[in-house]
N, C-alpha and C. Protein backbone atom coordinates (compact mmCIF):
# COMPACT_ATOMS: atom_id res chain seq x y z
N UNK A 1 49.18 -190.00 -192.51
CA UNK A 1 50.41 -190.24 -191.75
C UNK A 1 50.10 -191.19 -190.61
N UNK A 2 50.84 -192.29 -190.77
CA UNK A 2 50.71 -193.33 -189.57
C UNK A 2 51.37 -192.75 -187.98
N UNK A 3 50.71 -193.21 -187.06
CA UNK A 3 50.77 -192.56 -185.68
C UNK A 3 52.27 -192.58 -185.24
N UNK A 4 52.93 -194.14 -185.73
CA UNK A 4 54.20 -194.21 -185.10
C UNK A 4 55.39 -192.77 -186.16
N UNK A 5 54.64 -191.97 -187.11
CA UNK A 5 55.66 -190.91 -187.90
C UNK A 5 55.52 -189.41 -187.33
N UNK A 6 54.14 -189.41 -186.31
CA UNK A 6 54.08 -187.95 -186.61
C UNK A 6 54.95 -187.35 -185.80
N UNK A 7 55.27 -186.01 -185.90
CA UNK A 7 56.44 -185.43 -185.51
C UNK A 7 56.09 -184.41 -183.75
N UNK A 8 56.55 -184.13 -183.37
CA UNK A 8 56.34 -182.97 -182.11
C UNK A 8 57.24 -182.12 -182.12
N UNK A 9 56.80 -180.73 -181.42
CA UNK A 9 57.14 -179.62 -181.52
C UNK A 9 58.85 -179.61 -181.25
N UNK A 10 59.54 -178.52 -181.69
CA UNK A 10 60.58 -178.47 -181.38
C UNK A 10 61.36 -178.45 -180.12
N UNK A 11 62.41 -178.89 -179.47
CA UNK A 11 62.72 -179.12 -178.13
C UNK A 11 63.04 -177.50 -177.48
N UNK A 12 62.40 -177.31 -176.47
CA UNK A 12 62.28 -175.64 -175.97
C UNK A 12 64.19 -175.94 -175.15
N UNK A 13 65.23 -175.55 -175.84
CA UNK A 13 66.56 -175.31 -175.11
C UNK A 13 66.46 -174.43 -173.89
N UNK A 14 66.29 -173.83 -174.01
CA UNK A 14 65.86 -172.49 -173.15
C UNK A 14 65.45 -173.12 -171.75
N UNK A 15 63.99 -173.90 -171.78
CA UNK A 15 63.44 -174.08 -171.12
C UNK A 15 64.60 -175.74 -170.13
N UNK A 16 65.01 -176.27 -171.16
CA UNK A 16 65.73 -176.94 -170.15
C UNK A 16 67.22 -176.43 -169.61
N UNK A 17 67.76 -176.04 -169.90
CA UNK A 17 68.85 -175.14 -169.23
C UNK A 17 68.30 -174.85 -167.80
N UNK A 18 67.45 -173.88 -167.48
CA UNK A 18 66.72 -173.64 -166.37
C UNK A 18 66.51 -174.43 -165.51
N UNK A 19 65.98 -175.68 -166.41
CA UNK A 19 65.89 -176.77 -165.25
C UNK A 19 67.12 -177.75 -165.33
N UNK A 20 68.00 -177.57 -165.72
CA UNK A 20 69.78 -178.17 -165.64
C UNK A 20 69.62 -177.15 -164.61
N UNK A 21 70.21 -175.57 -164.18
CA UNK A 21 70.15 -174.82 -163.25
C UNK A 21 69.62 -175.53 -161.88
N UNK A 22 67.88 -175.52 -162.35
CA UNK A 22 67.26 -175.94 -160.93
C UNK A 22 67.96 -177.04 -160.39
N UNK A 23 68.05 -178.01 -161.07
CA UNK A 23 69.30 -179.58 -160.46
C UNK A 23 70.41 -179.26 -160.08
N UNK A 24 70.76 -178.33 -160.70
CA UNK A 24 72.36 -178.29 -159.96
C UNK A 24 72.18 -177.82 -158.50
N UNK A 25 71.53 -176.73 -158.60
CA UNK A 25 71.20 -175.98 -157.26
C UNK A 25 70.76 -176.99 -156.63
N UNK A 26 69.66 -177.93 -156.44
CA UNK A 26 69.25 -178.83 -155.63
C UNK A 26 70.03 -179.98 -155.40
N UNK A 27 71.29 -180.08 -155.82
CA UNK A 27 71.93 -181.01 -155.46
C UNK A 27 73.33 -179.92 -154.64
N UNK A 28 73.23 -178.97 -154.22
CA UNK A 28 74.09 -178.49 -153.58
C UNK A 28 75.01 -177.81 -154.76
N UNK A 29 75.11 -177.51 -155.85
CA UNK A 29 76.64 -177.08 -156.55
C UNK A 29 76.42 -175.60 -156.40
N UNK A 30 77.44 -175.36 -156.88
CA UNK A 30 77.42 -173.84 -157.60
C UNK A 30 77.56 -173.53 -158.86
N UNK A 31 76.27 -172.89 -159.41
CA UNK A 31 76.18 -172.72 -161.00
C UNK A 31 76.71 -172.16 -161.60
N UNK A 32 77.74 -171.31 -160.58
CA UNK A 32 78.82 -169.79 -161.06
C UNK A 32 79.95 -170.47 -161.26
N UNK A 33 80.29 -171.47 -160.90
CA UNK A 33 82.05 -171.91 -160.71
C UNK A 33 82.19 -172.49 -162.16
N UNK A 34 83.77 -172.22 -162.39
CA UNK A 34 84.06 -172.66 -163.79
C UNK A 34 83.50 -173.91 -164.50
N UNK A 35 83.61 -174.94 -163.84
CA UNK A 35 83.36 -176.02 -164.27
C UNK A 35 81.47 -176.38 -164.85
N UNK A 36 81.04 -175.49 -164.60
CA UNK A 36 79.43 -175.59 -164.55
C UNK A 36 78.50 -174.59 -165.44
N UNK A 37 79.75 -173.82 -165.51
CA UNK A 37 79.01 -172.49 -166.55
C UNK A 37 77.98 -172.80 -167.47
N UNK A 38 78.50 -173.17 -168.32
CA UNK A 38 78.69 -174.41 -169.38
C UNK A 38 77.64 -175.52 -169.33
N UNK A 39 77.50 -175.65 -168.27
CA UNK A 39 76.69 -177.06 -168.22
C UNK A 39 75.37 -177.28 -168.90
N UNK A 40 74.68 -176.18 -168.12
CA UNK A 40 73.32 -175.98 -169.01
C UNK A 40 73.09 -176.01 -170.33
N UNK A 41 73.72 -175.68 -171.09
CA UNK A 41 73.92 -175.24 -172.37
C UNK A 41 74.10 -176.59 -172.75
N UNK A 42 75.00 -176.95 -172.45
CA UNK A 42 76.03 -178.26 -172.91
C UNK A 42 74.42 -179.61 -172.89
N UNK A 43 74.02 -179.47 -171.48
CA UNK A 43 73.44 -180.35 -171.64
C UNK A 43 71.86 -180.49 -172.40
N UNK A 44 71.60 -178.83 -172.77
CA UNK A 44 70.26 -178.75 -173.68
C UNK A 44 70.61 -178.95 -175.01
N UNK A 45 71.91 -178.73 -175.53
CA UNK A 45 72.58 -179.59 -176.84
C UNK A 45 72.07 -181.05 -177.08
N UNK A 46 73.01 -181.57 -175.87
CA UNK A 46 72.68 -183.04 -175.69
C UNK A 46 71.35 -183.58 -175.53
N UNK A 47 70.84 -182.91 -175.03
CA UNK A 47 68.88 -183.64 -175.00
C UNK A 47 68.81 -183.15 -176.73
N UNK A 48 69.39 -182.13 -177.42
CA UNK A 48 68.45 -182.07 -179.02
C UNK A 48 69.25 -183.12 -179.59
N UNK A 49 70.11 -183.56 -179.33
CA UNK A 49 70.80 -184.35 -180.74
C UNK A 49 69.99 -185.91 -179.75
N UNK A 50 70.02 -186.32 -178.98
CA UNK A 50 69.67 -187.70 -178.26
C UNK A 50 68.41 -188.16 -178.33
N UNK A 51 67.51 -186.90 -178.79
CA UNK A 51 66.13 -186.44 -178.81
C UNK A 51 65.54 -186.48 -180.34
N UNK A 52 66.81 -186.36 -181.45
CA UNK A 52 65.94 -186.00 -182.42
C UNK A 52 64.96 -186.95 -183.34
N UNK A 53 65.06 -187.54 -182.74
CA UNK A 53 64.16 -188.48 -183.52
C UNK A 53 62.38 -188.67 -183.46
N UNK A 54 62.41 -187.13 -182.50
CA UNK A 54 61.26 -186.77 -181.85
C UNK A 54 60.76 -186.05 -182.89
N UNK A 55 61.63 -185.43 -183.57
CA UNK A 55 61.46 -184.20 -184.53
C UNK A 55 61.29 -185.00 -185.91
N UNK A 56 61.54 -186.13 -186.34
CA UNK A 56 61.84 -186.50 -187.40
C UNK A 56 60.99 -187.52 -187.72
N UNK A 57 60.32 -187.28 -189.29
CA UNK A 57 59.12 -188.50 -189.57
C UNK A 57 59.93 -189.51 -190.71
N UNK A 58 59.26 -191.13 -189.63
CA UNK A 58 60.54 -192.01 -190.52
C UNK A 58 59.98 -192.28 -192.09
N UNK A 59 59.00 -191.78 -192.41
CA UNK A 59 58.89 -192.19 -193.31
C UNK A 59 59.60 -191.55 -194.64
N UNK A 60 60.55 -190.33 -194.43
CA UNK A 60 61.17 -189.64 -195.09
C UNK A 60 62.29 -191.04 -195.82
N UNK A 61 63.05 -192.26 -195.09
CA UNK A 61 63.60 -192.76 -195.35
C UNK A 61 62.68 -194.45 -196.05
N UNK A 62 61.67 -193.84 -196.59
CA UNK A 62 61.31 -194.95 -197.53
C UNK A 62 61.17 -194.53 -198.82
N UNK A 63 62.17 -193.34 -198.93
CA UNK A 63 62.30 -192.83 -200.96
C UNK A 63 62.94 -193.75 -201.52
N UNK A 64 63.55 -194.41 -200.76
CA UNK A 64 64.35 -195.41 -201.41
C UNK A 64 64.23 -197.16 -201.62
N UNK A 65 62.98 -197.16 -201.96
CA UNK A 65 62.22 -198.22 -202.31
C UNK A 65 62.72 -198.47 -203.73
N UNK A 66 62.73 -199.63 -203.97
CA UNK A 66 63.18 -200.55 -205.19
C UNK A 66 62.35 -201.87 -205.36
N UNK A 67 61.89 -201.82 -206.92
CA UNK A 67 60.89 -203.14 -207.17
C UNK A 67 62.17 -204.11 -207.27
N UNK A 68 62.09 -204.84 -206.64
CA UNK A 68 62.81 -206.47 -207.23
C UNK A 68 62.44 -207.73 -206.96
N UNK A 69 62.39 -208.63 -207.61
CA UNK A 69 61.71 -210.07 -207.70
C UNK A 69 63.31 -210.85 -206.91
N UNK A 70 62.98 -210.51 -205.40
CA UNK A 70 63.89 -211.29 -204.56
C UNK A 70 63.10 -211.78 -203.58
N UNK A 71 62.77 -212.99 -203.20
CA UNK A 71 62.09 -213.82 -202.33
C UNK A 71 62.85 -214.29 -201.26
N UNK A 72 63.70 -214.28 -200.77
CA UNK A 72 64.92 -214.73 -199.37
C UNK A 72 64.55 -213.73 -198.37
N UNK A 73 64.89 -213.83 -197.04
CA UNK A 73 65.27 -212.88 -196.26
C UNK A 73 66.01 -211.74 -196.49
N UNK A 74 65.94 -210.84 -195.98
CA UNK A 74 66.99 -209.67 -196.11
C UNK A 74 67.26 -209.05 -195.00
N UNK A 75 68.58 -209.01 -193.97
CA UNK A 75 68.86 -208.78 -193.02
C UNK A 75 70.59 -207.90 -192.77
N UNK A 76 70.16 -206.89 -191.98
CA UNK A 76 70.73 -206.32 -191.55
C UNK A 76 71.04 -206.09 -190.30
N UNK A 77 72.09 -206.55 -189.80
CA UNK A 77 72.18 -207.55 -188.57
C UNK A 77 73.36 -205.94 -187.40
N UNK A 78 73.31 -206.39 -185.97
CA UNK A 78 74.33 -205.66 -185.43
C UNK A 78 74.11 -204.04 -185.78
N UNK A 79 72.95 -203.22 -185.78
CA UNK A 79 73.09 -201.93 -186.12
C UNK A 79 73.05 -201.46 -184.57
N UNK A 80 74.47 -200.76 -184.63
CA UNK A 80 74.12 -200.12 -183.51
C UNK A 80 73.20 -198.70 -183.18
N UNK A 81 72.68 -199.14 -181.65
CA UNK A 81 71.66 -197.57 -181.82
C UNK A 81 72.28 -197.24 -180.13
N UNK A 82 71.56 -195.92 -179.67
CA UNK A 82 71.50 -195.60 -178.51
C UNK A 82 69.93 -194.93 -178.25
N UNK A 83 69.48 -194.97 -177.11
CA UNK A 83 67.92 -194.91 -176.94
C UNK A 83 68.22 -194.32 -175.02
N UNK A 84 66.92 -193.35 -175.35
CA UNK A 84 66.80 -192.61 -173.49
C UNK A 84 65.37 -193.75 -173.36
N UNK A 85 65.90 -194.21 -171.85
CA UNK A 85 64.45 -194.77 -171.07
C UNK A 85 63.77 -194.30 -170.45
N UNK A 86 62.63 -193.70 -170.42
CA UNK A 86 61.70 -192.91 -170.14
C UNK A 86 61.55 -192.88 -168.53
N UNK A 87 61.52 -193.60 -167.97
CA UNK A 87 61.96 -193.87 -166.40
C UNK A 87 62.37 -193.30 -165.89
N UNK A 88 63.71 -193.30 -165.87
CA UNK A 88 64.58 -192.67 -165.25
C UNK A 88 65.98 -191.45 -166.85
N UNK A 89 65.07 -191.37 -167.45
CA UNK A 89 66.21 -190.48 -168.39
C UNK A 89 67.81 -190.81 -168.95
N UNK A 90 67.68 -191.90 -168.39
CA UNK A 90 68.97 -192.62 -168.83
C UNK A 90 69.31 -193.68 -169.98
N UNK A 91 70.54 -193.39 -170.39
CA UNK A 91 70.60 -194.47 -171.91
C UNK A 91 70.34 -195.81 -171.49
N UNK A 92 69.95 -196.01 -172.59
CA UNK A 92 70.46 -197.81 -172.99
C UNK A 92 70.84 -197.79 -174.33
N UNK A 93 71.99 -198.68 -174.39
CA UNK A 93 72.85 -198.88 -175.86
C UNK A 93 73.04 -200.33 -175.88
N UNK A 94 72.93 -200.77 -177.40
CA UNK A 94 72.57 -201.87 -178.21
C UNK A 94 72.75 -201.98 -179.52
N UNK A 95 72.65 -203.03 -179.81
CA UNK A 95 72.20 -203.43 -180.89
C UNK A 95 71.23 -203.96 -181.71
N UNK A 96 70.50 -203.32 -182.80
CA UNK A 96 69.53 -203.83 -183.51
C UNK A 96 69.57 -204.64 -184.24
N UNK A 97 68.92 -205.73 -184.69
CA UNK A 97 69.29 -206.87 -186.19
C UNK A 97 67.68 -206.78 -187.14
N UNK A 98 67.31 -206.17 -187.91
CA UNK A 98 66.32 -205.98 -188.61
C UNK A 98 66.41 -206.62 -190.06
N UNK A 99 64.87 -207.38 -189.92
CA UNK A 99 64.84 -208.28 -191.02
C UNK A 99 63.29 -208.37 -191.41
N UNK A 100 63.12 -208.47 -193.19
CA UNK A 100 61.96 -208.43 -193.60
C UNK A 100 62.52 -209.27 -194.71
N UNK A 101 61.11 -209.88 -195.22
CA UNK A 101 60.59 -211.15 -196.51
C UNK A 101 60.25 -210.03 -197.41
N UNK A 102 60.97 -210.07 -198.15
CA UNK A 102 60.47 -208.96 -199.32
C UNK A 102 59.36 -209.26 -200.14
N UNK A 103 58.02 -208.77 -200.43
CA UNK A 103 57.16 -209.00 -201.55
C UNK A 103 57.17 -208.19 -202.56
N UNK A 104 58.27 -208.23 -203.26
CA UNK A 104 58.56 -207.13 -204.63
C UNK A 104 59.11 -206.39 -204.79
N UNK A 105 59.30 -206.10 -203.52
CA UNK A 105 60.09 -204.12 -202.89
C UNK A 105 61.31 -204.73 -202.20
N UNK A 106 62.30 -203.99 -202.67
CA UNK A 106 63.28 -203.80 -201.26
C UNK A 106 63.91 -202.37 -200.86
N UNK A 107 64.19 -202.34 -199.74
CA UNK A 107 64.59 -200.92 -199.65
C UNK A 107 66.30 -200.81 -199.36
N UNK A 108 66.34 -199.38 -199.58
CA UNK A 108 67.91 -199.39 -199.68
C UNK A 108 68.35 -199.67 -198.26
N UNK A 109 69.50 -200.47 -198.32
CA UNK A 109 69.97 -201.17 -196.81
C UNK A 109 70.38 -200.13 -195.68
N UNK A 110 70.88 -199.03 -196.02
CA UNK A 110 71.31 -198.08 -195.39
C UNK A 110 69.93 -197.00 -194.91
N UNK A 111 68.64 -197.43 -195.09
CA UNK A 111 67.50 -196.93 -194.49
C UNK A 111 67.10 -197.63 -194.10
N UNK A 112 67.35 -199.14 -193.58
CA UNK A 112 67.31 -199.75 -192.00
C UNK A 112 67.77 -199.23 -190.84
N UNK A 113 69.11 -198.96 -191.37
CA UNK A 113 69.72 -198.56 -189.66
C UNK A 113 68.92 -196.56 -189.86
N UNK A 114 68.97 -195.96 -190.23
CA UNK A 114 68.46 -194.98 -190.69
C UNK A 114 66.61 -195.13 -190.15
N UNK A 115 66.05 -195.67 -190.23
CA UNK A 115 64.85 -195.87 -189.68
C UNK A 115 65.09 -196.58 -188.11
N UNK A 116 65.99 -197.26 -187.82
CA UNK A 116 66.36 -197.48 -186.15
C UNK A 116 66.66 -196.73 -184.93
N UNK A 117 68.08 -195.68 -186.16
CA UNK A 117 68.35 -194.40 -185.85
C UNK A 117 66.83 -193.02 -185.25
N UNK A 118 65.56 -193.64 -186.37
CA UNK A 118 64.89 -192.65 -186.29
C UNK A 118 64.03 -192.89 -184.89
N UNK A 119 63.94 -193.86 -184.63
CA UNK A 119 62.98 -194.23 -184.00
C UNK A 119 63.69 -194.22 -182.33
N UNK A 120 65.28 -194.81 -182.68
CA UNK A 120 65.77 -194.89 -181.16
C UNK A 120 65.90 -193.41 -180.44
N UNK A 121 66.26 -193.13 -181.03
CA UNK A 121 66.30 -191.44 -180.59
C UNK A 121 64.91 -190.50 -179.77
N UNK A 122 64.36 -190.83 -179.14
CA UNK A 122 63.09 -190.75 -178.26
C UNK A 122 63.62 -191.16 -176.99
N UNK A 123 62.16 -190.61 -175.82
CA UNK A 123 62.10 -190.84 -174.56
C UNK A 123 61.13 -192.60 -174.97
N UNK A 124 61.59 -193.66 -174.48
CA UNK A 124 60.73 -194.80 -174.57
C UNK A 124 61.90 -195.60 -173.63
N UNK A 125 60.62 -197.11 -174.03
CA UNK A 125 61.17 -198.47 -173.42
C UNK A 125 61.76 -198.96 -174.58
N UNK A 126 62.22 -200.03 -174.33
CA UNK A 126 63.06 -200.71 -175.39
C UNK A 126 61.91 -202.03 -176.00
N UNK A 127 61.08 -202.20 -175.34
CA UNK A 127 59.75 -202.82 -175.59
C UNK A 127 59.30 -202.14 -176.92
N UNK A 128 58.75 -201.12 -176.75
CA UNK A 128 57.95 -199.99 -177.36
C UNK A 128 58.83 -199.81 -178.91
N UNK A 129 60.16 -199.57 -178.44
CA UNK A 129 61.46 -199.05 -179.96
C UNK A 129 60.82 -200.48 -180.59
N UNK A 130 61.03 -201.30 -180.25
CA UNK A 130 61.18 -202.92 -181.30
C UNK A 130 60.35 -203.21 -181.50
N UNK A 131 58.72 -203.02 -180.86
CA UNK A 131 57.83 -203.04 -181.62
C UNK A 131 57.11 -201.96 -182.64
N UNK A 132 58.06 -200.81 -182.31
CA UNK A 132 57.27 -199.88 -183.72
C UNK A 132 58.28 -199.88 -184.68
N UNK A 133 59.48 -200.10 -184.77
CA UNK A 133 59.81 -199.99 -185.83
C UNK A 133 59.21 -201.52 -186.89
N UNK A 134 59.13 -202.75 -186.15
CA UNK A 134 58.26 -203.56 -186.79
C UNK A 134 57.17 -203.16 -187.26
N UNK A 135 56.54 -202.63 -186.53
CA UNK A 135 55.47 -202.31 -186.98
C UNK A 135 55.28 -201.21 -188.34
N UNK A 136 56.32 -200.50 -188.31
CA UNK A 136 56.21 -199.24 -189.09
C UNK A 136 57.16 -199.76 -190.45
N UNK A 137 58.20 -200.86 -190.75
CA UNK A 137 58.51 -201.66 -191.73
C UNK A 137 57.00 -202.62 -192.39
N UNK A 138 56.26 -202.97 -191.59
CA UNK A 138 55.26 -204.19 -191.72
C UNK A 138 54.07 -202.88 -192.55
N UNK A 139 53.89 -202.51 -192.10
CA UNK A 139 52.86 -200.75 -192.42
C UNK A 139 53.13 -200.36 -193.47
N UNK A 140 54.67 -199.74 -193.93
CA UNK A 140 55.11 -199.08 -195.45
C UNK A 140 55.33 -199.83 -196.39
N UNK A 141 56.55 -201.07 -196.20
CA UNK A 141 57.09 -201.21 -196.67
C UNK A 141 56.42 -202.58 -197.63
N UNK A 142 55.49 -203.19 -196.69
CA UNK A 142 54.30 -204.68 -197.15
C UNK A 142 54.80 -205.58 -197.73
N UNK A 143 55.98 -206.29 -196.66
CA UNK A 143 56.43 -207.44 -196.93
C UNK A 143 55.71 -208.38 -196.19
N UNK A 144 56.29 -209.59 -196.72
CA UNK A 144 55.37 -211.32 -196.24
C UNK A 144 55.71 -210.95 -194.56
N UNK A 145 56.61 -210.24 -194.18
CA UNK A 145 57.44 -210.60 -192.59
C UNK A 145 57.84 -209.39 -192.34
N UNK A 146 58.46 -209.24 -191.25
CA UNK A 146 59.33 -208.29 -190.47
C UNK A 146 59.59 -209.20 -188.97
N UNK A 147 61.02 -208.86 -188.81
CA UNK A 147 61.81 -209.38 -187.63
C UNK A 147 62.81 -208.40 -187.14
N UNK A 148 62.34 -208.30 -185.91
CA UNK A 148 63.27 -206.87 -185.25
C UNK A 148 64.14 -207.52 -183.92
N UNK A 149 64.98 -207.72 -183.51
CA UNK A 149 65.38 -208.45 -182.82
C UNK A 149 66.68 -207.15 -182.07
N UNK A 150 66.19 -206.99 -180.48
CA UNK A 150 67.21 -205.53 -180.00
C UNK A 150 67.48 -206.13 -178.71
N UNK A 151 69.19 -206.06 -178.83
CA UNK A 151 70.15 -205.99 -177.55
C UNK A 151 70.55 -205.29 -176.52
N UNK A 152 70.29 -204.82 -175.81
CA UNK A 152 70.77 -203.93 -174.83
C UNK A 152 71.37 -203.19 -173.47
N UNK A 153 72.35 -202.52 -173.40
CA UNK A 153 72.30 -202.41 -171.86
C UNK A 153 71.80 -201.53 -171.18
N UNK A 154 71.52 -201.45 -170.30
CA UNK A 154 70.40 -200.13 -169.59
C UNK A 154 71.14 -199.63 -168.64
N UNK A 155 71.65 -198.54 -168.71
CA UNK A 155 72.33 -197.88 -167.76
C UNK A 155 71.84 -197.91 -166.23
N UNK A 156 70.14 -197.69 -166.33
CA UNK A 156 69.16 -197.29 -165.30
C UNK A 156 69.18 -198.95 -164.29
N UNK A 157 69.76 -199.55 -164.72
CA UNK A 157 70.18 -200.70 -164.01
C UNK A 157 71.35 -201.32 -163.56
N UNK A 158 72.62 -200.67 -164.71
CA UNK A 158 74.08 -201.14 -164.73
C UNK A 158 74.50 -200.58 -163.67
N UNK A 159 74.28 -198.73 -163.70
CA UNK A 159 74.99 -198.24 -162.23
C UNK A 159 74.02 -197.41 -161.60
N UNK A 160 73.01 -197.88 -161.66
CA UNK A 160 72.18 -197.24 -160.23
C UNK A 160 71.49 -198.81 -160.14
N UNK A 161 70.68 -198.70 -158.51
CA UNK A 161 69.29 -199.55 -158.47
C UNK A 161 70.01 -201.02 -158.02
N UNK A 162 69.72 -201.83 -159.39
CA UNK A 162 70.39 -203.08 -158.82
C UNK A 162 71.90 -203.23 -158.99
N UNK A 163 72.61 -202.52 -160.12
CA UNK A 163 73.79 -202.44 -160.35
C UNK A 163 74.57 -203.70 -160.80
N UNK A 164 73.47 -204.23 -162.02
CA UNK A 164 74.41 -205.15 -162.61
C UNK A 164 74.90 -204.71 -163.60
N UNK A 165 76.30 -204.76 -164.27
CA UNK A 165 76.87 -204.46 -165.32
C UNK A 165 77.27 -205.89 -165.95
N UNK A 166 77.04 -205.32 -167.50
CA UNK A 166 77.17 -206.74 -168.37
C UNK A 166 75.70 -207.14 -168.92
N UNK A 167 74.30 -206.95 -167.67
CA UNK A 167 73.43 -207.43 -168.01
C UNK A 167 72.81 -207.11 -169.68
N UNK A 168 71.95 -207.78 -170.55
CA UNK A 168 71.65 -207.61 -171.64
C UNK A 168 70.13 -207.55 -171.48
N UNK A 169 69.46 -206.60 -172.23
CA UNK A 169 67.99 -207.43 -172.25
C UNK A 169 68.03 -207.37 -173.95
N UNK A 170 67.17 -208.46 -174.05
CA UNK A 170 66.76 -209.04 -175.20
C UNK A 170 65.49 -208.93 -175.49
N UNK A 171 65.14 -207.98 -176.45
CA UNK A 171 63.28 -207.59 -177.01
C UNK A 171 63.24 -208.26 -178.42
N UNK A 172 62.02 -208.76 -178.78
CA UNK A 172 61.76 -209.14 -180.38
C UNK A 172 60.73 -208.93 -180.81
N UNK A 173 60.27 -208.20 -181.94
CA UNK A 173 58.86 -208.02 -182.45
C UNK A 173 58.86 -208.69 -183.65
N UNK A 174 57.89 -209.88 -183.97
CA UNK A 174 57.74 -210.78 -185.20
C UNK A 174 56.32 -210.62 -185.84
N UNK A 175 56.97 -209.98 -186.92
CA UNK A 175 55.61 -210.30 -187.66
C UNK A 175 55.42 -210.79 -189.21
N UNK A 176 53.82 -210.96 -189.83
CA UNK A 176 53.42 -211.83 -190.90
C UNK A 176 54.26 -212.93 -190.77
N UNK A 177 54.82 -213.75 -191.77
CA UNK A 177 54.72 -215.18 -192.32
C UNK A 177 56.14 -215.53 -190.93
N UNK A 178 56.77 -215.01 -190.25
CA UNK A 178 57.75 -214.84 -189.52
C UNK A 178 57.18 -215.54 -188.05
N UNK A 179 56.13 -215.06 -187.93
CA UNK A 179 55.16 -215.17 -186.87
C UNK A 179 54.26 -216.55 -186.83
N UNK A 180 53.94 -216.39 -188.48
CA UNK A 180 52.97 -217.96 -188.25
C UNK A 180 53.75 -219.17 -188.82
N UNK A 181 54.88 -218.95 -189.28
CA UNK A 181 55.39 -220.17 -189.80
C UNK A 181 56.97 -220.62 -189.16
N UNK A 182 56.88 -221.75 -188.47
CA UNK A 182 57.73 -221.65 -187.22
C UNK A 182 59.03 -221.94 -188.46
N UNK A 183 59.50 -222.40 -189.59
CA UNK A 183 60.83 -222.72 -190.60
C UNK A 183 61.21 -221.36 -190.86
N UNK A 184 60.28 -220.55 -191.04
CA UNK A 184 60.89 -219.08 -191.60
C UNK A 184 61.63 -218.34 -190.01
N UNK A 185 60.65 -218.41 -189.21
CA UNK A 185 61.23 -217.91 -187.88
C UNK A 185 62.49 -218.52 -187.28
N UNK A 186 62.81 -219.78 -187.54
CA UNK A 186 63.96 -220.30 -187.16
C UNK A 186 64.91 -220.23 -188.07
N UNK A 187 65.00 -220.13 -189.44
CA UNK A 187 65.66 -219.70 -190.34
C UNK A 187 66.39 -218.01 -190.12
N UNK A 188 65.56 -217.19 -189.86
CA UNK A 188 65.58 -215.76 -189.29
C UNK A 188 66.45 -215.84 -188.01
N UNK A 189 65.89 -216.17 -187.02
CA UNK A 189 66.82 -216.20 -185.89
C UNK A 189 68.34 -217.12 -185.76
N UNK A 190 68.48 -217.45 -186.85
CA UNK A 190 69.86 -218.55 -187.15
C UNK A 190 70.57 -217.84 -187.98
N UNK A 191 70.57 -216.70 -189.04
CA UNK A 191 70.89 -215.66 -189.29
C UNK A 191 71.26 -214.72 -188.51
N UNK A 192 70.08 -214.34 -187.59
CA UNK A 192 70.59 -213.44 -186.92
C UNK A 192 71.79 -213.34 -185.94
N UNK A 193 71.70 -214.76 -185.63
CA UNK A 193 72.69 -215.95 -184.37
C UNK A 193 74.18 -215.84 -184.80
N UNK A 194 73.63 -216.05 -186.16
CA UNK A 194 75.00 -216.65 -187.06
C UNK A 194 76.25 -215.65 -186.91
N UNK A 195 77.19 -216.63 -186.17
CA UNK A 195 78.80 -216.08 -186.01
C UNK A 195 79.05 -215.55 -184.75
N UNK A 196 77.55 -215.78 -184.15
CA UNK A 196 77.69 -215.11 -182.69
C UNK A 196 78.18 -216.13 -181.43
N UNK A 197 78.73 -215.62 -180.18
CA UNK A 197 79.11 -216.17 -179.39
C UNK A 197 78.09 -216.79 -178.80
């Protein structure tokens, strides 16, 4: 099992509720009043579903490998994901555009975003997401290429800190023939471009 699949223990609910509790209290509320009952609970839900990708090994979504003698790009452009930044615990939401040179294999299109899904779902940077899922397409799947190309906005910047809204950051992880051959890489990113503002 490659490092970027293995899985970790299950998320202790229990244990964060308590500390939803401890925050509330330290920010002055009251944990008894209607509006808050609830909260804890509510929000140890929300860390398992935002989280699960902690629990989940991506390689479950490469059963669906297919031999075919197709040599073009293959791209799946605009997948949306949502991802926690390890920093400060706050989202960033985006879009992914994932692309690989097939050498024989292709996989079913709907276990791209499905492997993005798997991976965004973690405490990370948005650095870190776009280079392992490259990496972990480039690893299983052993095409000529892989091109991961991720959009995003970061909350931990939109409304706290510096407080720009609108801002985007832009990450790319390129690899094999994508990387050393500047026609395929510009071919790739003109696809990916394509129809965009």
């Amino acid at each position: 099992m490659s490092k970027t699949s293995k899985t970790s223990k299950k998320i202790d609910t229990a244990r964060i509720e308590k500390a939803v509790k401890e925050i509330l209290l330290a920010v002055g509320e009251d944990i008894n009043r209607d509006g808050l009952k609830a909260t804890p609970g509510r929000v140890a839900r929300m860390y398992v579903e935002l989280l699960a990708g902690m629990s989940e090994n991506p390689e479950r979504h490469l059963r669906s490998v297919f031999s075919e003698n197709y040599d073009e790009i293959v791209l799946l452009r605009d997948i949306p994901f949502y991802s926690i930044c390890e920093h400060h615990l706050m989202p960033f939401i985006g879009s992914a555009h994932v692309a690989y040179l097939p050498a024989g294999k292709v996989l079913g299109v709907s276990k791209l975003a499905r492997i993005v899904d798997c991976f965004a779902r973690r405490l990370q940077t948005q650095e870190r997401l776009t280079y392992r899922i490259a990496d972990f397409i480039m690893t299983n799947l052993k095409p000529l290429g892989v091109g991961v190309v991720m959009e995003a906005s970061h909350s931990c910047m939109t409304i706290r800190g510096i407080k720009k809204p609108g801002s985007v950051m832009v990450t790319s992880a390129i690899r094999g023939i994508f990387r050393k051959d500047p026609r395929s890489r510009s071919e790739l990113m003109s696809l990916i471009h394509n129809g965009k503002k």
